[in-house]
N, C-alpha and C. Protein backbone atom coordinates (compact mmCIF):
# COMPACT_ATOMS: atom_id res chain seq x y z
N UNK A 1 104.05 81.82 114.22
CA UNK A 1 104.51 83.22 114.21
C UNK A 1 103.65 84.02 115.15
N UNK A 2 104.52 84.74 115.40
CA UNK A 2 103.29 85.92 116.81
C UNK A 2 104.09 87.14 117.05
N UNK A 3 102.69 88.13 116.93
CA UNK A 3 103.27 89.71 117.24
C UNK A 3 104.07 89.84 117.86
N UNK A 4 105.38 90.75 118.30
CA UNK A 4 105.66 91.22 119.64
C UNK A 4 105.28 92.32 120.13
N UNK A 5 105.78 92.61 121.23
CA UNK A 5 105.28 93.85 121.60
C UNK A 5 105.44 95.25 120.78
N UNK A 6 106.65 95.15 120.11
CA UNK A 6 106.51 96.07 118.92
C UNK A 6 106.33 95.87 117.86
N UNK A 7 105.62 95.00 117.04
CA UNK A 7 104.73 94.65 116.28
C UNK A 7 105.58 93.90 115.31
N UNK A 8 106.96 93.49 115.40
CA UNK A 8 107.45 93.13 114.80
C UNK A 8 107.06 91.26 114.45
N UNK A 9 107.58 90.57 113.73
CA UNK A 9 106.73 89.21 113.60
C UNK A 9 108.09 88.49 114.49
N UNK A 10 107.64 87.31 115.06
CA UNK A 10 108.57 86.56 115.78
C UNK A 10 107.91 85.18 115.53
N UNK A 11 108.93 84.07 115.79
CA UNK A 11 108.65 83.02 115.51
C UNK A 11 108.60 82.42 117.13
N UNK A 12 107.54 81.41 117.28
CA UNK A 12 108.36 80.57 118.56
C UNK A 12 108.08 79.31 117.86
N UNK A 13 109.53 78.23 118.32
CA UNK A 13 109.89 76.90 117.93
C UNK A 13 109.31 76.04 118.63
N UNK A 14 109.11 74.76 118.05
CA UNK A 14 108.62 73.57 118.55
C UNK A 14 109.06 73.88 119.69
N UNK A 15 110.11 73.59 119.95
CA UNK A 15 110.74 73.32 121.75
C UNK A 15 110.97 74.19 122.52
N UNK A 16 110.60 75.57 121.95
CA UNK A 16 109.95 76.87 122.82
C UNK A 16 108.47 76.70 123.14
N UNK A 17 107.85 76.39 122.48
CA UNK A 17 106.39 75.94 122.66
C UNK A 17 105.98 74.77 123.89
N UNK A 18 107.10 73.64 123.24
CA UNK A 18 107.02 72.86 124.40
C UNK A 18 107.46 72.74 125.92
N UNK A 19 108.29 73.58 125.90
CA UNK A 19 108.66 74.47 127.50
C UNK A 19 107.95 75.01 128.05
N UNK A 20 107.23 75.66 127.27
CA UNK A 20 105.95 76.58 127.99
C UNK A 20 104.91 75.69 128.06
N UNK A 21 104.44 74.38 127.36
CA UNK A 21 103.34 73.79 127.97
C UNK A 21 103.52 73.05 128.76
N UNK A 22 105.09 72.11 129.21
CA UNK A 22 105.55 72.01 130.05
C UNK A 22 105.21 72.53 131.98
N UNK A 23 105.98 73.61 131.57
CA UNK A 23 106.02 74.73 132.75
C UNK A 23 104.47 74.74 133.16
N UNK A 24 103.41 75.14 132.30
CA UNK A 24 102.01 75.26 132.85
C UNK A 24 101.50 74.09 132.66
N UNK A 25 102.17 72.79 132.59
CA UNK A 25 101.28 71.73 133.13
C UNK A 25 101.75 71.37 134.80
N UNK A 26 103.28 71.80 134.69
CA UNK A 26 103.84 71.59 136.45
C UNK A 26 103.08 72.85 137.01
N UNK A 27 102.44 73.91 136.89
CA UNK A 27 101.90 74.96 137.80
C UNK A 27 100.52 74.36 137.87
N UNK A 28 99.62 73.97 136.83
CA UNK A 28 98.47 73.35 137.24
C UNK A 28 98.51 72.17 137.72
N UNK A 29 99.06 71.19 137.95
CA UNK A 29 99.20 70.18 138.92
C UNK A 29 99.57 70.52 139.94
N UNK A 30 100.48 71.09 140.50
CA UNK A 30 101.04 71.86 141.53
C UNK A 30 100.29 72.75 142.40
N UNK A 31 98.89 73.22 141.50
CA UNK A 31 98.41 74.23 142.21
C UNK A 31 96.53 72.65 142.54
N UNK A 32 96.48 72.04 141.79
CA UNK A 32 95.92 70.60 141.73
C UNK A 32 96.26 70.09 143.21
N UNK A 33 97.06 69.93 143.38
CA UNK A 33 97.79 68.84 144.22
C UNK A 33 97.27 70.30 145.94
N UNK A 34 97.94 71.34 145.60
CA UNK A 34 97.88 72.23 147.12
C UNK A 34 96.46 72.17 147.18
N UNK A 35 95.64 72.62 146.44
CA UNK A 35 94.08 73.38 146.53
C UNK A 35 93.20 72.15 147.34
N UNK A 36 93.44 70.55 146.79
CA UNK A 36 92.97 69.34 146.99
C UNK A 36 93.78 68.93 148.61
N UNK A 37 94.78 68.80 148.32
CA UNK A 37 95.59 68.93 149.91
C UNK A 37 95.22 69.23 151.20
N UNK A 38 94.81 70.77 150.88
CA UNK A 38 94.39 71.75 151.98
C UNK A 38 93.00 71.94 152.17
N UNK A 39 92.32 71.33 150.96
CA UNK A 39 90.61 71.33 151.31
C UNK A 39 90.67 69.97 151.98
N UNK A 40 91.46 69.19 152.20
CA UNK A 40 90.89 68.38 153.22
C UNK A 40 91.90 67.51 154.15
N UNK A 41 92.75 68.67 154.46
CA UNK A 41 93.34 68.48 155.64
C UNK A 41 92.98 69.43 156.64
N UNK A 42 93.14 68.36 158.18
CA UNK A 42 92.97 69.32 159.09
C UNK A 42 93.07 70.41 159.40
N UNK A 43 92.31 72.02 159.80
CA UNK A 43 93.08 72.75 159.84
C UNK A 43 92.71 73.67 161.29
N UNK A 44 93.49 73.28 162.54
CA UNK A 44 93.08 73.48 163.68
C UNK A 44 93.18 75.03 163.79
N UNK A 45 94.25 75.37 163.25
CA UNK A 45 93.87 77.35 162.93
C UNK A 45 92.75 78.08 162.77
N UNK A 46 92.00 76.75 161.83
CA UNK A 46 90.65 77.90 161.50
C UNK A 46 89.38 77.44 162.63
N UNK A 47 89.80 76.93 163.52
CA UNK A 47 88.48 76.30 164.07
C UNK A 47 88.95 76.92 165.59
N UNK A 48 88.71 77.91 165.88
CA UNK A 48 89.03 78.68 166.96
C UNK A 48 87.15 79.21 167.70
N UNK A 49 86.26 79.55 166.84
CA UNK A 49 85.09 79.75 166.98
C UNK A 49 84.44 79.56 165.63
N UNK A 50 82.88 79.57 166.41
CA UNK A 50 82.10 79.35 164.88
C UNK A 50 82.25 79.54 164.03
N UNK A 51 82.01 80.84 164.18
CA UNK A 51 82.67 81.46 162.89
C UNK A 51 83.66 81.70 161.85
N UNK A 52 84.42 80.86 163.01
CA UNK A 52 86.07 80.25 161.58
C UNK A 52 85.60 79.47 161.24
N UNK A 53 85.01 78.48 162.04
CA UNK A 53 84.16 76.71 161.26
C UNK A 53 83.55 77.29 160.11
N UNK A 54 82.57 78.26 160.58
CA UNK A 54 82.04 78.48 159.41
C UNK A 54 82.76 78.89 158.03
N UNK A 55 83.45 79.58 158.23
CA UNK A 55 84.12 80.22 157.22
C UNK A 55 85.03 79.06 156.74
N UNK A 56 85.85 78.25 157.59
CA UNK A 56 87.08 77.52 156.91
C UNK A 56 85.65 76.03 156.36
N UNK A 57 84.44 76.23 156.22
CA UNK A 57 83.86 75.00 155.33
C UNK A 57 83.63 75.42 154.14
N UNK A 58 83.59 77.17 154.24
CA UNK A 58 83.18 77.83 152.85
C UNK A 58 84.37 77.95 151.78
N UNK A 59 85.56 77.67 152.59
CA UNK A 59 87.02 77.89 152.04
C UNK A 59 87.15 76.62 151.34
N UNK A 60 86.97 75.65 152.11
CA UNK A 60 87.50 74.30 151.76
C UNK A 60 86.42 73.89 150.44
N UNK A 61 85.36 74.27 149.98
CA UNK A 61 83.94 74.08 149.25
C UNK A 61 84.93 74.98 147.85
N UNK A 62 85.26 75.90 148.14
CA UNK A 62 85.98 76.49 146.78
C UNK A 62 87.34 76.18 146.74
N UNK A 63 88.40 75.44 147.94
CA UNK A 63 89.65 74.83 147.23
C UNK A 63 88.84 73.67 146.52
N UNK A 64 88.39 72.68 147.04
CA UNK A 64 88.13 71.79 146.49
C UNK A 64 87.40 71.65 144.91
N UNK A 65 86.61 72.95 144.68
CA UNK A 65 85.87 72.94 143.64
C UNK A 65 87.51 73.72 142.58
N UNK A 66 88.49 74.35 142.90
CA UNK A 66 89.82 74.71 142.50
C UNK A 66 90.46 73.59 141.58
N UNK A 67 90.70 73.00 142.84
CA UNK A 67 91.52 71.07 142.57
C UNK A 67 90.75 70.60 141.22
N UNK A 68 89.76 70.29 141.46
CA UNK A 68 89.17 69.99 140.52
C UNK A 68 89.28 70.69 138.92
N UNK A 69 89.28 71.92 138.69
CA UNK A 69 89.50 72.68 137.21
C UNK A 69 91.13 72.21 137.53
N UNK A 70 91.98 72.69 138.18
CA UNK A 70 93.02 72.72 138.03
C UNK A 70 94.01 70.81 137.51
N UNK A 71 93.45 69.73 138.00
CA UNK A 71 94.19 68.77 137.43
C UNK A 71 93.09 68.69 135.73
N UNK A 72 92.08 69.33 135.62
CA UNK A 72 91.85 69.19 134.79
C UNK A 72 92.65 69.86 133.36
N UNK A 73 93.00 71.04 133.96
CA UNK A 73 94.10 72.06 132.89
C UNK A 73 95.38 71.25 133.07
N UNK A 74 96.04 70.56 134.23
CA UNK A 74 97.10 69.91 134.16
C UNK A 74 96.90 68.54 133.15
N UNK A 75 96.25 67.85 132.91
CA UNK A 75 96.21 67.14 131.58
C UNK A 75 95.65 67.49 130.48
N UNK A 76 94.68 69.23 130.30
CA UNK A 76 95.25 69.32 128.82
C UNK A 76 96.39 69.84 128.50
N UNK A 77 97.35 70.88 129.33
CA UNK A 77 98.52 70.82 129.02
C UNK A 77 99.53 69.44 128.67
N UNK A 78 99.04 68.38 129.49
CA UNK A 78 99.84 67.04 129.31
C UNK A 78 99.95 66.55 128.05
N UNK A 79 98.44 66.85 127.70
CA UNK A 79 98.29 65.98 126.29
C UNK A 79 98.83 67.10 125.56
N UNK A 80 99.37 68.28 125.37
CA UNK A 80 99.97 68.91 124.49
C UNK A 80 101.47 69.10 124.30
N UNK A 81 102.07 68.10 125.21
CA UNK A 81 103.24 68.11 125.02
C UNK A 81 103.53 67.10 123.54
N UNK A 82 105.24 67.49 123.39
CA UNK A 82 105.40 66.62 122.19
C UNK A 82 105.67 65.15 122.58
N UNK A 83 104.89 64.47 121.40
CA UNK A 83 104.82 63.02 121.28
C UNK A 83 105.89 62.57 120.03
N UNK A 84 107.07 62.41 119.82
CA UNK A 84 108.40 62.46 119.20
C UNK A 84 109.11 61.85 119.54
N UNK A 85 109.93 60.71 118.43
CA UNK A 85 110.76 59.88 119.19
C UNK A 85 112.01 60.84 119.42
N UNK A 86 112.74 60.22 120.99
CA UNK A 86 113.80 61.07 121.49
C UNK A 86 113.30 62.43 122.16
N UNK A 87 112.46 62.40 122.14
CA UNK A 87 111.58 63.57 123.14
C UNK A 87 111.02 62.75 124.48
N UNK A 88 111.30 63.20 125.70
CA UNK A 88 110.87 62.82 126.57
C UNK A 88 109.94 64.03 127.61
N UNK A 89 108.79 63.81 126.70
CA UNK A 89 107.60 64.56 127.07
C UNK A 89 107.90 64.80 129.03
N UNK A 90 108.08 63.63 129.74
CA UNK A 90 107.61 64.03 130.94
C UNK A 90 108.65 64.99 131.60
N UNK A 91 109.54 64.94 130.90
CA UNK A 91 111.41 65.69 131.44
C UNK A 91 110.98 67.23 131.46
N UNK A 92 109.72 67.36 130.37
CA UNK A 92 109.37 68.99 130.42
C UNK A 92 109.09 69.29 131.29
N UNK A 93 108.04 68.70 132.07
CA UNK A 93 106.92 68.87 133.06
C UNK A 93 107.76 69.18 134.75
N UNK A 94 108.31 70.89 134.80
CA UNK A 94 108.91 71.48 135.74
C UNK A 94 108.55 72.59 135.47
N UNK A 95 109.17 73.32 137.36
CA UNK A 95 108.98 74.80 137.80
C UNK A 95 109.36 75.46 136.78
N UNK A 96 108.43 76.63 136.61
CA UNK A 96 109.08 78.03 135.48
C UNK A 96 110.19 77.93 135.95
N UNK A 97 111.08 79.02 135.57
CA UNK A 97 112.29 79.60 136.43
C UNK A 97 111.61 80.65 137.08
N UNK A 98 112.69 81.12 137.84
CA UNK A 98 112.35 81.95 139.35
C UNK A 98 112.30 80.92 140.58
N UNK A 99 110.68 81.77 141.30
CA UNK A 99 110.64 81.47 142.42
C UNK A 99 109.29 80.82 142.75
N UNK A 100 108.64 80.33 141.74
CA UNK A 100 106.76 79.76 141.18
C UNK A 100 107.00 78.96 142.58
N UNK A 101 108.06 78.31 142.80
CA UNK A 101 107.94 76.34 143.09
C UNK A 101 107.78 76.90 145.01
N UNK A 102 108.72 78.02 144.91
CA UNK A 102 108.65 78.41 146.66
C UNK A 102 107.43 79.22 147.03
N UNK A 103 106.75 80.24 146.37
CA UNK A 103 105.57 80.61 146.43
C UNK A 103 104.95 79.37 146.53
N UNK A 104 104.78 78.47 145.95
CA UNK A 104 103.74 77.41 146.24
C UNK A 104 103.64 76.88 147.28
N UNK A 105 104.86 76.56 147.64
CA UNK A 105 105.15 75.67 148.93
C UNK A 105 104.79 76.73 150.11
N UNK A 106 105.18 78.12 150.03
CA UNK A 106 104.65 78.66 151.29
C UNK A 106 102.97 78.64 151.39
N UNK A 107 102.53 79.05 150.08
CA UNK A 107 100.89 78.99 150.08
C UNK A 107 100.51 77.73 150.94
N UNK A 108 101.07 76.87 150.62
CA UNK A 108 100.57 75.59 150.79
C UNK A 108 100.89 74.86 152.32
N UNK A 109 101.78 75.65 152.85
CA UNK A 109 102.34 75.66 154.21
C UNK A 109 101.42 76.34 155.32
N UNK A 110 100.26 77.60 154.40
CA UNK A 110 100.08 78.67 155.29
C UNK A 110 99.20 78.28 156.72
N UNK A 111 99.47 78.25 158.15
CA UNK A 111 98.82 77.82 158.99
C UNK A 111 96.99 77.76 158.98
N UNK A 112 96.45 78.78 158.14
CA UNK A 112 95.30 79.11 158.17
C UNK A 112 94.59 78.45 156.86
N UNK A 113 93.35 78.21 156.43
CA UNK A 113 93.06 77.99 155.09
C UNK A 113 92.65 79.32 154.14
N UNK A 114 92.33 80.26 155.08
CA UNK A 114 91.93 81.68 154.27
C UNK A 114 93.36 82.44 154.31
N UNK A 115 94.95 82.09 154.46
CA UNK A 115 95.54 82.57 154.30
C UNK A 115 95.89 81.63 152.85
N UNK A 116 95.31 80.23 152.82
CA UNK A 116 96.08 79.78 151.36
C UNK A 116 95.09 80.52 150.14
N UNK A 117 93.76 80.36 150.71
CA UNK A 117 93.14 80.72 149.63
C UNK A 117 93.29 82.27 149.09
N UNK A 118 93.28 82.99 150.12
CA UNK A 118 93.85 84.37 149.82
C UNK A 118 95.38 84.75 149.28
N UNK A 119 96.09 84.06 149.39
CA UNK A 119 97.64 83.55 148.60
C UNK A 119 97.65 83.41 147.30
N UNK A 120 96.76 82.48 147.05
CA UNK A 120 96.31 81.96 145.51
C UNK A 120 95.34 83.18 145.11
N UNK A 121 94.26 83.51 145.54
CA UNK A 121 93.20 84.25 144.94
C UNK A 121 93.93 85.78 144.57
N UNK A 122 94.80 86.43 145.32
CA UNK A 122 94.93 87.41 144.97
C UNK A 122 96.80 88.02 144.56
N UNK A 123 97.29 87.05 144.78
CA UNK A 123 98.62 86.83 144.32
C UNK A 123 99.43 85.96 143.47
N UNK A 124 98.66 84.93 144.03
CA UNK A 124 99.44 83.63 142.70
C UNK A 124 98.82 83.60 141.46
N UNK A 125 97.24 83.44 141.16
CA UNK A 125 96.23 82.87 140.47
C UNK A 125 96.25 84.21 139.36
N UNK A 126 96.32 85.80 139.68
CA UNK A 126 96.29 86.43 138.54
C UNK A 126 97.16 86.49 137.92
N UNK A 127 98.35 85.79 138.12
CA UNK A 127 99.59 86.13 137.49
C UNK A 127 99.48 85.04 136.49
N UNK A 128 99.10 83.95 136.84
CA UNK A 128 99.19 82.58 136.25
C UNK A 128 97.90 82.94 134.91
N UNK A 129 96.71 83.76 135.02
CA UNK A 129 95.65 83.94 134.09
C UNK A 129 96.60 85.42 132.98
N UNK A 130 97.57 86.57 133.71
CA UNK A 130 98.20 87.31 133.26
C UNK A 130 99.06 86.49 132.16
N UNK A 131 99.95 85.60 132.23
CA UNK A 131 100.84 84.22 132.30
C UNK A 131 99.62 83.98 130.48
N UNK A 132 99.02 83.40 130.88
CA UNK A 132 97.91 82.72 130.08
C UNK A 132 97.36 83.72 128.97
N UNK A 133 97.31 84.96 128.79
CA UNK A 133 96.63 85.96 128.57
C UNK A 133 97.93 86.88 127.42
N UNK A 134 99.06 86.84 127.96
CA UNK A 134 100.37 87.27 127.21
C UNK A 134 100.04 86.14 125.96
N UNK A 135 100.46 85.15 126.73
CA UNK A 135 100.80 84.35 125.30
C UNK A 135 99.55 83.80 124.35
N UNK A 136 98.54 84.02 124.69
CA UNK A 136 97.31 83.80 123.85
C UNK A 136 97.25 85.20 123.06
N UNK A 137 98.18 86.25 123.83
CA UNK A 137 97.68 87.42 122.74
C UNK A 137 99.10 87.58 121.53
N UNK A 138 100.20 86.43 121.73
CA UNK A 138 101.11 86.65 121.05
C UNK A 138 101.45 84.93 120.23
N UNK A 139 100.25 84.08 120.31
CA UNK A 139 100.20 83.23 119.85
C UNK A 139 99.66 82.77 118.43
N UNK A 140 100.23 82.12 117.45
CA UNK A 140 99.89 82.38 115.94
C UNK A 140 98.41 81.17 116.03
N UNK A 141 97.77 81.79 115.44
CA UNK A 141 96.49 81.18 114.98
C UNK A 141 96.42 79.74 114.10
N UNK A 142 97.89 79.48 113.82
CA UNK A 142 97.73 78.86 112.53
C UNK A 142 98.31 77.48 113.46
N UNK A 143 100.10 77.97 113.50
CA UNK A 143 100.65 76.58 114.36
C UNK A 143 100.43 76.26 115.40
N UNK A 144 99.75 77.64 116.23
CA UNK A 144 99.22 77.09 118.21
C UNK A 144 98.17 77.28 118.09
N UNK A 145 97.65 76.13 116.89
CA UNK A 145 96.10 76.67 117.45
C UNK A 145 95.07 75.47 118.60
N UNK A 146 96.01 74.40 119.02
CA UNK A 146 95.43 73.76 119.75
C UNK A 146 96.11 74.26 121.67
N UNK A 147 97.19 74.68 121.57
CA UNK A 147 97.41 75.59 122.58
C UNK A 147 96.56 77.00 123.16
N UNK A 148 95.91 77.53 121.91
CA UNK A 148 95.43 78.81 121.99
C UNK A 148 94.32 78.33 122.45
N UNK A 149 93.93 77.09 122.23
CA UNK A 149 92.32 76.50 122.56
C UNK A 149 92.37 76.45 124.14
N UNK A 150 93.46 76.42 124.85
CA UNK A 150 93.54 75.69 126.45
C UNK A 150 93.77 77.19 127.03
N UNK A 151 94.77 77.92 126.11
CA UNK A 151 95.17 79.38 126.87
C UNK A 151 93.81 80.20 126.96
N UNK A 152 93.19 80.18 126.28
CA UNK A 152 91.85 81.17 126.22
C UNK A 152 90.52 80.29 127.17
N UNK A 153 90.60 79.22 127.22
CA UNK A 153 89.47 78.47 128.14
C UNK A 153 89.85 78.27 129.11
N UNK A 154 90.98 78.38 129.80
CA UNK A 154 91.77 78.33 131.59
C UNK A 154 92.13 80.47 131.74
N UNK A 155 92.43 81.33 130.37
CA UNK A 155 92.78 82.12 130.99
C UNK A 155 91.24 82.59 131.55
N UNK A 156 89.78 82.44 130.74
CA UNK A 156 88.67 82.54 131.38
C UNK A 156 88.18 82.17 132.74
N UNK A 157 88.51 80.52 132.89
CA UNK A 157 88.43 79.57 134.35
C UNK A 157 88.97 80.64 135.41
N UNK A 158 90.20 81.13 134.86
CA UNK A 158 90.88 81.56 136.15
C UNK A 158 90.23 83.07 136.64
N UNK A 159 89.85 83.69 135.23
CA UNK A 159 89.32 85.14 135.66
C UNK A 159 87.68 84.73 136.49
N UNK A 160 86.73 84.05 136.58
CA UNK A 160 85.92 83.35 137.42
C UNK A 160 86.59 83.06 138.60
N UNK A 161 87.37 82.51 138.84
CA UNK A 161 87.92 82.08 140.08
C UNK A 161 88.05 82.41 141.14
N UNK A 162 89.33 83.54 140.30
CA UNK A 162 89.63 84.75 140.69
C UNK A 162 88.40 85.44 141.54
N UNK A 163 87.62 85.84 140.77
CA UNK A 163 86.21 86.88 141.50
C UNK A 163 85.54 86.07 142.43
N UNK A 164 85.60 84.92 142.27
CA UNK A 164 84.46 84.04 143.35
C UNK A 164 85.42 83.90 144.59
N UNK A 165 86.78 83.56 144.25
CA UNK A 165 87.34 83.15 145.45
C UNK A 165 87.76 84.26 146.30
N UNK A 166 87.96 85.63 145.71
CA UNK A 166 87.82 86.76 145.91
C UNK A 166 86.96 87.44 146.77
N UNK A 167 85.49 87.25 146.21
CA UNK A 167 84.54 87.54 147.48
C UNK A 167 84.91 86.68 148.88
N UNK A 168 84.88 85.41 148.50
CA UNK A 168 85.31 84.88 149.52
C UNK A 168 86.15 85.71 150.66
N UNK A 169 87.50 85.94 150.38
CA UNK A 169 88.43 86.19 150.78
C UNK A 169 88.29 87.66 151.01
N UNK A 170 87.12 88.62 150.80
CA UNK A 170 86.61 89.98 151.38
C UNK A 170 85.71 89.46 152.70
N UNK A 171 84.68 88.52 152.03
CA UNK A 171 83.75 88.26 153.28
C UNK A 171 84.29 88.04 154.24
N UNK A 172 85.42 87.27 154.51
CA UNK A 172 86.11 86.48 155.34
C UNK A 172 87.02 87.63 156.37
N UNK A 173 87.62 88.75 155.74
CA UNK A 173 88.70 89.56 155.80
C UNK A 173 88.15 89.76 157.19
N UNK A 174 90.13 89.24 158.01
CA UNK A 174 89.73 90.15 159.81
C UNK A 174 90.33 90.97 160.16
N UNK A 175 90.05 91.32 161.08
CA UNK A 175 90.52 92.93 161.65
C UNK A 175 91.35 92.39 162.54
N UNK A 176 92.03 93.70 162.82
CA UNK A 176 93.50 93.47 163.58
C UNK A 176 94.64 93.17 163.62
N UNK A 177 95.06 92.34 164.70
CA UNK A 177 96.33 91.42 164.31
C UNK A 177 96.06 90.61 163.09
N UNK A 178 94.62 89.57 163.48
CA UNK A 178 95.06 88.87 162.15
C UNK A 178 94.92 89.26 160.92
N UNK A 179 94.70 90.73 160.77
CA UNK A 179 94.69 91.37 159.54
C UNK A 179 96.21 91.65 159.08
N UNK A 180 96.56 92.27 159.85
CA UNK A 180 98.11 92.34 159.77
C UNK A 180 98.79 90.72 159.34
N UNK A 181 98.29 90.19 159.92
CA UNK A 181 99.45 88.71 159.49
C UNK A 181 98.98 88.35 157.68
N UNK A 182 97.76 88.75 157.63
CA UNK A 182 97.81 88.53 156.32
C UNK A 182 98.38 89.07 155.42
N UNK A 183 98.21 90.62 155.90
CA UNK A 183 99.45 91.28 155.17
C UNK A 183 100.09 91.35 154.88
N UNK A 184 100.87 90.22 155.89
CA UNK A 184 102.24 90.03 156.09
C UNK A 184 102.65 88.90 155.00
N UNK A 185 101.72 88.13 155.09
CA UNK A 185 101.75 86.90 154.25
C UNK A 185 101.65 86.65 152.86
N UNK A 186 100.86 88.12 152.71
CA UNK A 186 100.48 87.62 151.08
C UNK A 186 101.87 89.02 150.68
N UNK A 187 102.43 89.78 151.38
CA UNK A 187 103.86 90.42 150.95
C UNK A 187 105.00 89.37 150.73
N UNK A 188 104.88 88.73 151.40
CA UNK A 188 105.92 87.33 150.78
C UNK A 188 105.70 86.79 149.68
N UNK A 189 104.62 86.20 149.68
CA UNK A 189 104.37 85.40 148.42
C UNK A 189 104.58 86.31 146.99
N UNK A 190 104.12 88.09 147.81
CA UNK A 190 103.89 88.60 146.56
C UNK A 190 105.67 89.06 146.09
N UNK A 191 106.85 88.93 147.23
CA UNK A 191 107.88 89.26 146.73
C UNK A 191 108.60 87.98 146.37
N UNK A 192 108.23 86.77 146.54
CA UNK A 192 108.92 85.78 145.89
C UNK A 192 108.30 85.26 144.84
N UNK A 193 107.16 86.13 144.16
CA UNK A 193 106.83 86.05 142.76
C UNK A 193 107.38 87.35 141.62
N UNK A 194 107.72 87.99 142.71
CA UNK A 194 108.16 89.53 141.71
C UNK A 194 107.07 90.04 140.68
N UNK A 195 107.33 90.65 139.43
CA UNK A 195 106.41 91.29 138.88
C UNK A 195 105.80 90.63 137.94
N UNK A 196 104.12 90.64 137.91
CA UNK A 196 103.45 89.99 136.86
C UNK A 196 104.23 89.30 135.86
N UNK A 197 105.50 90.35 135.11
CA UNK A 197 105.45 89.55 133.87
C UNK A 197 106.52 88.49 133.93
N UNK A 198 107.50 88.60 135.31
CA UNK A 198 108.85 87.71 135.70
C UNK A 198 108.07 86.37 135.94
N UNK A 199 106.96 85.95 136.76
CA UNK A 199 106.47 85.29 136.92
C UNK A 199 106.58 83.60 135.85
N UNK A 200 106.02 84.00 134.79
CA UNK A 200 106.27 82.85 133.96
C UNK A 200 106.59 83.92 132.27
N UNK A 201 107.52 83.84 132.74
CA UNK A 201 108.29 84.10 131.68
C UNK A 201 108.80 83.29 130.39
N UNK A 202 108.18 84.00 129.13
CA UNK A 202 107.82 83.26 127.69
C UNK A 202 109.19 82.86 126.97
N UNK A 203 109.25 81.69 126.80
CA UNK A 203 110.43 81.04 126.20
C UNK A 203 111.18 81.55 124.55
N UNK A 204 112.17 81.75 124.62
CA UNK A 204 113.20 82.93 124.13
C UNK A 204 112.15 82.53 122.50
N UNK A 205 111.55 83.77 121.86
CA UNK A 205 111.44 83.36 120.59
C UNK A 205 112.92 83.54 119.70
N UNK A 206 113.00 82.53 118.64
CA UNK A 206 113.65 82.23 117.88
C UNK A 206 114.07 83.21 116.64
């Protein structure tokens, strides 16, 4: 059982529950798979002068340290799916609805590495801890309480993240054109995620 927004009591069902751990085990693998990807693939964009070298080793030092928390939240969501005969746990494991799966793919496309990390750090990643943060505050103590254990220790991971990868992505910030292209870039991502709460949207309570 869990509050709603108007304080009324609501139930969410086994297989509302399991949609949603579903959904955030495909966003933390997904975001697993880009962060690990792009920390160590080539990236001839950022190596224009030193000072991109420099910067795209400091980028790649926090995707990579990313990858790492992130397949780690993708298997405790795993292990919280249902284990039930006639349940086929892995059939859950997909995009929210919307537009999560194309935001990713552009992040993950972006020519630069401080345009992915700045993609994720300040557009994708708070929505996903926002995401995390709803439903830990509308989650019952009693029946999610091994869910509430992962929502409250990743929605923390991510608010850290967030700020570290953040400085990053100030220190880094350039002037000019390529300031403008970032602009440009993280307005996409930020309109094919729409608003905080469309993002990952909580499975119909019952």
């Amino acid at each position: 059982m869990a509050e709603g927004a108007s304080g009324a009591a609501t139930f969410r069902s086994i297989g509302d529950l399991a949609q949603l751990c579903g959904y955030y085990c495909w966003v933390e693998h997904r975001v697993f798979e880009l962060t690990g990807s792009r920390a160590s693939r080539p990236a001839p964009g950022d190596s224009e002068a030193g000072d991109a070298e420099a910067g795209e080793a400091e980028v790649r030092v926090v995707l990579s340290q990313m990858s790492a928390r992130h397949g780690l939240f993708a298997a405790q969501w795993h292990d919280r799916l249902p284990v039930r005969a006639g349940v086929d746990a892995e059939a859950l494991i997909v995009p929210p609805p919307g537009r999560v799966d194309e935001a990713l793919d552009l992040i993950a496309s972006a020519p630069r590495l401080a345009l992915v990390l700045g993609g994720l750090a300040t557009q994708f990643l708070p929505r996903l801890r926002d995401a995390y943060g709803r439903h830990l505050a509308e989650a019952s103590p009693v029946s999610e309480a091994p869910v509430r254990a992962v929502l409250g220790w990743a929605a923390l991971s991510l608010e850290e993240e967030i700020r570290l990868a953040g400085l990053v992505v100030q220190r880094l910030a350039p002037d000019g054109e390529r300031a403008r292209s970032v602009e440009s870039f993280d307005g996409l991502v930020q309109r094919l995620l729409g608003n905080a709460a469309d993002t990952f949207p909580g499975a119909r309570a019952s």
